[in-house]
Protein backbone atom coordinates (compact mmCIF):
# COMPACT_ATOMS: atom_id res chain seq x y z
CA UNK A 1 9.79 -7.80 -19.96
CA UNK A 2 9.44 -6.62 -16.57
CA UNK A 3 5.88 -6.65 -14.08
CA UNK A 4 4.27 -3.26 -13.44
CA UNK A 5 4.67 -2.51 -9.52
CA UNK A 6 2.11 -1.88 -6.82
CA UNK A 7 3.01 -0.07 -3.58
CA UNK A 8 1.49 -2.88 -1.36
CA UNK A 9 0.39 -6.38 -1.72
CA UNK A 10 -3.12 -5.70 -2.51
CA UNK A 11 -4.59 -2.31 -0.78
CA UNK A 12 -2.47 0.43 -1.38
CA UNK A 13 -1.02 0.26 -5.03
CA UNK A 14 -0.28 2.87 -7.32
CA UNK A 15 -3.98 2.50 -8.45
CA UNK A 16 -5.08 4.14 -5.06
CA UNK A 17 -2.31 6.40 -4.86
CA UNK A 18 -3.13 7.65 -7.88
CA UNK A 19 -6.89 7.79 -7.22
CA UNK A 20 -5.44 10.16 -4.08
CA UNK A 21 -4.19 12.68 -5.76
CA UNK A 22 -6.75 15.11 -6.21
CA UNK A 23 -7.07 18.65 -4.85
CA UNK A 24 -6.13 17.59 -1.48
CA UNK A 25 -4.43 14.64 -0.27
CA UNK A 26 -6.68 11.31 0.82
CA UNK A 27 -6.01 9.09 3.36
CA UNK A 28 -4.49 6.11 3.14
CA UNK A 29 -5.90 3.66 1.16
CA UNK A 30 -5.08 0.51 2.79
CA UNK A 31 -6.93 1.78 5.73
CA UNK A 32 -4.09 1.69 5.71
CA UNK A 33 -1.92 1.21 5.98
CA UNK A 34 -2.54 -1.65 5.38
CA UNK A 35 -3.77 -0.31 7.51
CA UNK A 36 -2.61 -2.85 4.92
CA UNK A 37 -0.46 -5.58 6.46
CA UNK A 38 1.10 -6.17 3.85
CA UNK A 39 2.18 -2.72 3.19
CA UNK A 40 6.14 -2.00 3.80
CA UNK A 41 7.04 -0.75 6.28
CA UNK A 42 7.11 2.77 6.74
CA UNK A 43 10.77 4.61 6.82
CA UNK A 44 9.65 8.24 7.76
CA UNK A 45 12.63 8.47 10.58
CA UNK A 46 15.53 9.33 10.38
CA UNK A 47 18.41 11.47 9.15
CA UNK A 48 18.48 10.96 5.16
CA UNK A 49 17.39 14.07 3.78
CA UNK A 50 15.61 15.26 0.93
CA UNK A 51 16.84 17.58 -1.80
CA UNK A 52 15.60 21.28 -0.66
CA UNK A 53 14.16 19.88 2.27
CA UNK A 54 14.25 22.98 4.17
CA UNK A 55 13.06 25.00 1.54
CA UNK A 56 10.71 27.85 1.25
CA UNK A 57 7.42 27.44 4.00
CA UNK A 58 5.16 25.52 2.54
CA UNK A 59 7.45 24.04 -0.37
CA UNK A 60 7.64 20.65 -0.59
CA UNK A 61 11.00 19.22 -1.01
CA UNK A 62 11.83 16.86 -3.83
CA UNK A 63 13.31 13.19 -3.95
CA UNK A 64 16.49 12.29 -5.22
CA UNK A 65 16.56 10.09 -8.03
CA UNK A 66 19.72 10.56 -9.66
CA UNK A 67 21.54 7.38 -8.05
CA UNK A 68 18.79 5.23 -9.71
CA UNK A 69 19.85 2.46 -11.95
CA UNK A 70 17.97 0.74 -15.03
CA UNK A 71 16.95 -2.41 -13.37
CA UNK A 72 16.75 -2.00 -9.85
CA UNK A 73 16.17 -5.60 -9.16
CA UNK A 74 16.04 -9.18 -10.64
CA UNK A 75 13.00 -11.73 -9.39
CA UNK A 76 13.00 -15.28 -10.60
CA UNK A 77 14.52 -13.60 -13.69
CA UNK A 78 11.88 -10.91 -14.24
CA UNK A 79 13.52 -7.26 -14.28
CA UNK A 80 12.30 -4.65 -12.50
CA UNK A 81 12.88 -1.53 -14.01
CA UNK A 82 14.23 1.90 -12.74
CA UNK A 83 11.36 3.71 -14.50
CA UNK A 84 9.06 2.02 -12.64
CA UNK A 85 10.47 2.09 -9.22
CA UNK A 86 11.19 6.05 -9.77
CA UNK A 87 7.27 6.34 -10.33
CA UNK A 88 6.84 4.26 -6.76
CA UNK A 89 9.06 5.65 -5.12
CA UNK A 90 8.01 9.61 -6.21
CA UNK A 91 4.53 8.83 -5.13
CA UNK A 92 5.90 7.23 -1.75
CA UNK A 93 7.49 10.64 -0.93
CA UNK A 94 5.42 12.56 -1.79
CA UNK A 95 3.09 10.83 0.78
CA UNK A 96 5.49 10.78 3.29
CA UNK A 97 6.40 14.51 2.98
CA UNK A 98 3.09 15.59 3.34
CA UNK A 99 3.30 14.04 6.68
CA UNK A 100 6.50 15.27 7.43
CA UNK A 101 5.66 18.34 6.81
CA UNK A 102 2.48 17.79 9.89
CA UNK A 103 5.16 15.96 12.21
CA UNK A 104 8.79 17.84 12.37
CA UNK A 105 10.84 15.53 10.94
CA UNK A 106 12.83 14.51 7.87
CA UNK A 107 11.69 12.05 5.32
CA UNK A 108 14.33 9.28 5.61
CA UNK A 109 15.04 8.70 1.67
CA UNK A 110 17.39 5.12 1.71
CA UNK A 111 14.87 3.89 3.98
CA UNK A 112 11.78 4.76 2.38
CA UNK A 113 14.19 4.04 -1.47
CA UNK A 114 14.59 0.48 0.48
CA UNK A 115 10.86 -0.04 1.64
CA UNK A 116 9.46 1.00 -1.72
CA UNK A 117 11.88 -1.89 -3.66
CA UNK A 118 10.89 -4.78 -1.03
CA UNK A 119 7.03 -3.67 -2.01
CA UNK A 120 8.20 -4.11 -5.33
CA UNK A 121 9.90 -7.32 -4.97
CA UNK A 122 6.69 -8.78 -2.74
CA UNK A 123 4.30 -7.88 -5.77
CA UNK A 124 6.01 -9.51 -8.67
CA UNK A 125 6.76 -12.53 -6.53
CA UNK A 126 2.79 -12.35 -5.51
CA UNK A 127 2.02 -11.58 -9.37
CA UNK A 128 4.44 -15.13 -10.45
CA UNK A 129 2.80 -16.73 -7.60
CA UNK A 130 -0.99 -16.03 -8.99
CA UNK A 131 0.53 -17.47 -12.37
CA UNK A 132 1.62 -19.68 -11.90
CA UNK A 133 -1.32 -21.35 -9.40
CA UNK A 134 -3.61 -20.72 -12.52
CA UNK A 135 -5.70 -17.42 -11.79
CA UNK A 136 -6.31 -14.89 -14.74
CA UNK A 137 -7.69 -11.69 -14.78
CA UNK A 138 -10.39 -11.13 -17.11
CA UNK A 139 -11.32 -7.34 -18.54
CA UNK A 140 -14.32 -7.61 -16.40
CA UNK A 141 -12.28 -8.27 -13.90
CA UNK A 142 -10.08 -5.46 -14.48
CA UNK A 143 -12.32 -2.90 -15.27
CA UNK A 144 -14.43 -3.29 -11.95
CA UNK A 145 -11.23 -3.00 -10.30
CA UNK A 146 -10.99 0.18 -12.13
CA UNK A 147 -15.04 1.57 -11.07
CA UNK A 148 -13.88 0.82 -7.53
CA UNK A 149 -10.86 2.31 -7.97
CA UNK A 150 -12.31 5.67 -9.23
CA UNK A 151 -15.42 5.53 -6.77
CA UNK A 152 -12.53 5.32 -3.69
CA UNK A 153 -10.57 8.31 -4.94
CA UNK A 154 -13.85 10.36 -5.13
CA UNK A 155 -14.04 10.15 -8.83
CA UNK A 156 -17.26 10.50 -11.33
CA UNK A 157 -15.53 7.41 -13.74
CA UNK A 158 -13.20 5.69 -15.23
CA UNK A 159 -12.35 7.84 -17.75
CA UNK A 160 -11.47 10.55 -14.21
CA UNK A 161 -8.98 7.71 -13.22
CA UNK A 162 -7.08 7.44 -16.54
CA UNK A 163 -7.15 11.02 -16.70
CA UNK A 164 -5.61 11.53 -13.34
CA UNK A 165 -3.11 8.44 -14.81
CA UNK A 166 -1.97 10.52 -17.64
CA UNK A 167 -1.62 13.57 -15.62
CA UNK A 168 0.80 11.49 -13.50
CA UNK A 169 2.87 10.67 -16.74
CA UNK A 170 1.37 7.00 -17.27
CA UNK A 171 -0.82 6.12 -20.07
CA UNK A 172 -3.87 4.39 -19.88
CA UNK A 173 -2.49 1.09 -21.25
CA UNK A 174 -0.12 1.37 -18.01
CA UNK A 175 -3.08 1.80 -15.95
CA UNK A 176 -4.83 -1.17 -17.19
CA UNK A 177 -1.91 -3.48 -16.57
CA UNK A 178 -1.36 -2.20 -13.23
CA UNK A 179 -5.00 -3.19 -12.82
CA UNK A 180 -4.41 -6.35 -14.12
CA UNK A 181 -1.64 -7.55 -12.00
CA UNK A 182 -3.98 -5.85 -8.99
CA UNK A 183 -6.59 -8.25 -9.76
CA UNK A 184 -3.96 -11.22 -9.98
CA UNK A 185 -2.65 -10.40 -6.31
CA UNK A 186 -6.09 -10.27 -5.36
CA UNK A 187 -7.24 -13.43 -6.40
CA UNK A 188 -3.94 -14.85 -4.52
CA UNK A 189 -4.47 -13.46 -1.51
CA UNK A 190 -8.10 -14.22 -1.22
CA UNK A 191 -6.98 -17.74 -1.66
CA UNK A 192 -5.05 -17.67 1.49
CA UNK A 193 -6.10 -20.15 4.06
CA UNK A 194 -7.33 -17.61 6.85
CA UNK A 195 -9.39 -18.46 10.87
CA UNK A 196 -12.06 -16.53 11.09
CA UNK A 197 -11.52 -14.72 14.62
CA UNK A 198 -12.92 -16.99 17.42
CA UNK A 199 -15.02 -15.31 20.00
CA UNK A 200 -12.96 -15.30 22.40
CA UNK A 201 -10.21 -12.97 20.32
CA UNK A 202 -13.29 -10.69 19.56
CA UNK A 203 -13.88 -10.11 23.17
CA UNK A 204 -9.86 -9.33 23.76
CA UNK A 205 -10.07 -7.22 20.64
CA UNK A 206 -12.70 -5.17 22.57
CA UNK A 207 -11.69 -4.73 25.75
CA UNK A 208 -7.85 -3.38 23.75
CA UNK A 209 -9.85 -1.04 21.92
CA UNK A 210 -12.08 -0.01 25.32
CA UNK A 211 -8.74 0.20 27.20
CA UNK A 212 -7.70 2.38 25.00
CA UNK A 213 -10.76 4.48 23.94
CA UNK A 214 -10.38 5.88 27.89
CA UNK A 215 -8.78 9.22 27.95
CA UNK A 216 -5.92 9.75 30.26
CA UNK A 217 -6.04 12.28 32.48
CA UNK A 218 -9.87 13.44 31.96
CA UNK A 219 -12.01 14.83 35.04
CA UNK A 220 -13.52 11.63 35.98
CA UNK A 221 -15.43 11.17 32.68
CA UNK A 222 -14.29 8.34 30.37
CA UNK A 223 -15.72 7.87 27.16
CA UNK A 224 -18.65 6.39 26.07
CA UNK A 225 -18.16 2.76 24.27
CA UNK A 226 -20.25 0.90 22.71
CA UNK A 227 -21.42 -2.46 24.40
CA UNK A 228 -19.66 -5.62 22.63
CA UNK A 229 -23.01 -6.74 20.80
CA UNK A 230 -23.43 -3.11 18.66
CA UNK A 231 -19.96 -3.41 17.25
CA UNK A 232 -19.35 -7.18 16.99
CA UNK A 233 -19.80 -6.90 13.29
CA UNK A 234 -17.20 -4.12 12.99
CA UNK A 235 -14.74 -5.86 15.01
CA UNK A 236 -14.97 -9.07 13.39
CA UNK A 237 -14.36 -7.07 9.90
CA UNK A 238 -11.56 -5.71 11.50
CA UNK A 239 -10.02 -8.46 12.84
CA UNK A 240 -10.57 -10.75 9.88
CA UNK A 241 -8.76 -8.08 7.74
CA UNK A 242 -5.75 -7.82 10.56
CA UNK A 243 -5.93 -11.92 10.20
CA UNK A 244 -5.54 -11.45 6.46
CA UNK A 245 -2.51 -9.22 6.10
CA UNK A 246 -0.66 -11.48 8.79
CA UNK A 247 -1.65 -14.34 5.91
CA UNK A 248 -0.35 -11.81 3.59
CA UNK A 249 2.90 -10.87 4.90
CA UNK A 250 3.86 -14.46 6.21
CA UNK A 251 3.02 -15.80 2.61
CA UNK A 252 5.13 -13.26 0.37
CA UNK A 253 8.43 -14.02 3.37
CA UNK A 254 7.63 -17.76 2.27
CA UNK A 255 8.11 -17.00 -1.72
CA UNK A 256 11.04 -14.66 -0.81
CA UNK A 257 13.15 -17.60 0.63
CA UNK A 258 12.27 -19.81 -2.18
CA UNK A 259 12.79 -16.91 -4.62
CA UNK A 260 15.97 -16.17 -6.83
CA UNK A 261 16.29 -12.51 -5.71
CA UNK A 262 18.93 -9.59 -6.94
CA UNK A 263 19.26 -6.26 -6.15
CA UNK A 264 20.95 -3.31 -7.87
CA UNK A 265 20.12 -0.32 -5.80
């Protein structure tokens, strides 16, 4: 039986991509990109083209699927399927087109095909790895994952989110093991053995973002920043979350080189 799939370690799955897709397209919900650290890399640029990428103005060109096989990979034994790395990968474009569309160029489809298995591959081998150290994920768990979920994508409820589920071609069932493996990863990740940022690093974080908050070229004004003590909090958020996905990423490398790993695509 093979794991549902996520689009990033823990702050940009399909949950929040689907929570996105309202009337108009939402930001990024890993802030980010992870901006989610752990999130793959993105694979915007380049010269693999899209089919009908030129297209009508203002039509948005559609992926190509057809060279996608049943199992797309094999982790530690666990399949993952082609079904489910179509639905990834469709959402991934989509997101990427919409900003292709903004900046010129061509949505690079192996590379973006390739980033959207490895976040694949990272979850299930995150998902095994929260199993297998004991962590569950209780409906309680699941279905505040779900509120918070709904409440991010601008949603009255629950019941919004499975709708907007269904209207993707999932069922709710789906939904609620996505949710569940979500939690799992979660639990993992807040495990993780992360510094909190020293003072020292908050300072340097600072005077980065006041180096850079000074606009080139302006008539002898610079803008305003705020002094270090009013944004201390903020920073240290910030920098604690940057501090995480490093834990993140450098964590899922570790299971990948102790991980029995095949790919079909």
């Amino acid at each position: 039986m093979s794991k549902k799939l996520l689009t990033s370690f823990a702050l940009a799955g399909v949950l929040l991509g689907v929570a996105g897709c309202g009337d108009a397209p939402e930001e990024g919900a890993d802030g980010a990109e992870t901006e989610n650290p752990a999130d793959a890399e993105q694979g915007a640029e380049g010269d693999g083209g899209a089919e009908g990428e030129a297209g009508p103005e203002g039509e948005m060109p559609e992926p190509d699927t057809s060279d996608i096989p049943e199992v797309v990979a094999e982790v530690n034994g666990e399949e993952l399927s082609g079904e489910e790395f179509t639905t990834l990968y469709e959402n991934q474009f989509q997101q990427m087109a919409m900003q292709s569309q903004m900046s010129g160029e061509e949505v690079d489809e192996d590379a973006l095909k390739e980033q959207s298995l490895e976040s694949m591959i990272a979850n299930e081998l995150l998902i095994q790895d929260a199993e297998d150290a004991g962590f569950e994920a209780g409906e309680d768990d699941v279905e505040e994952l779900l509120e918070t979920t709904a409440e991010t994508g601008g949603m009255e409820s629950v019941e919004d989110l499975i709708q907007a589920y269904e209207e993707q071609g999932m069922s709710e069932e789906k939904l609620r093991e996505d949710a569940h493996d979500q939690v799992l990863i979660d639990q993992r990740l807040e495990d993780l053995d992360v510094e909190e940022p020293s003072e020292e690093e908050l300072r340097d974080f600072y005077d980065e973002a006041s180096a850079q908050q000074a606009p080139e070229g302006a008539e002898g004004e610079e803008a305003e920043m705020p002094e270090f003590e009013e944004v201390r909090d903020e920073l240290e958020q910030e920098l604690t979350t940057q501090k995480q996905n490093e834990a993140a990423q450098a964590h899922v490398e570790d299971l990948r080189e102790d991980a029995d790993v095949e790919t079909h695509l």
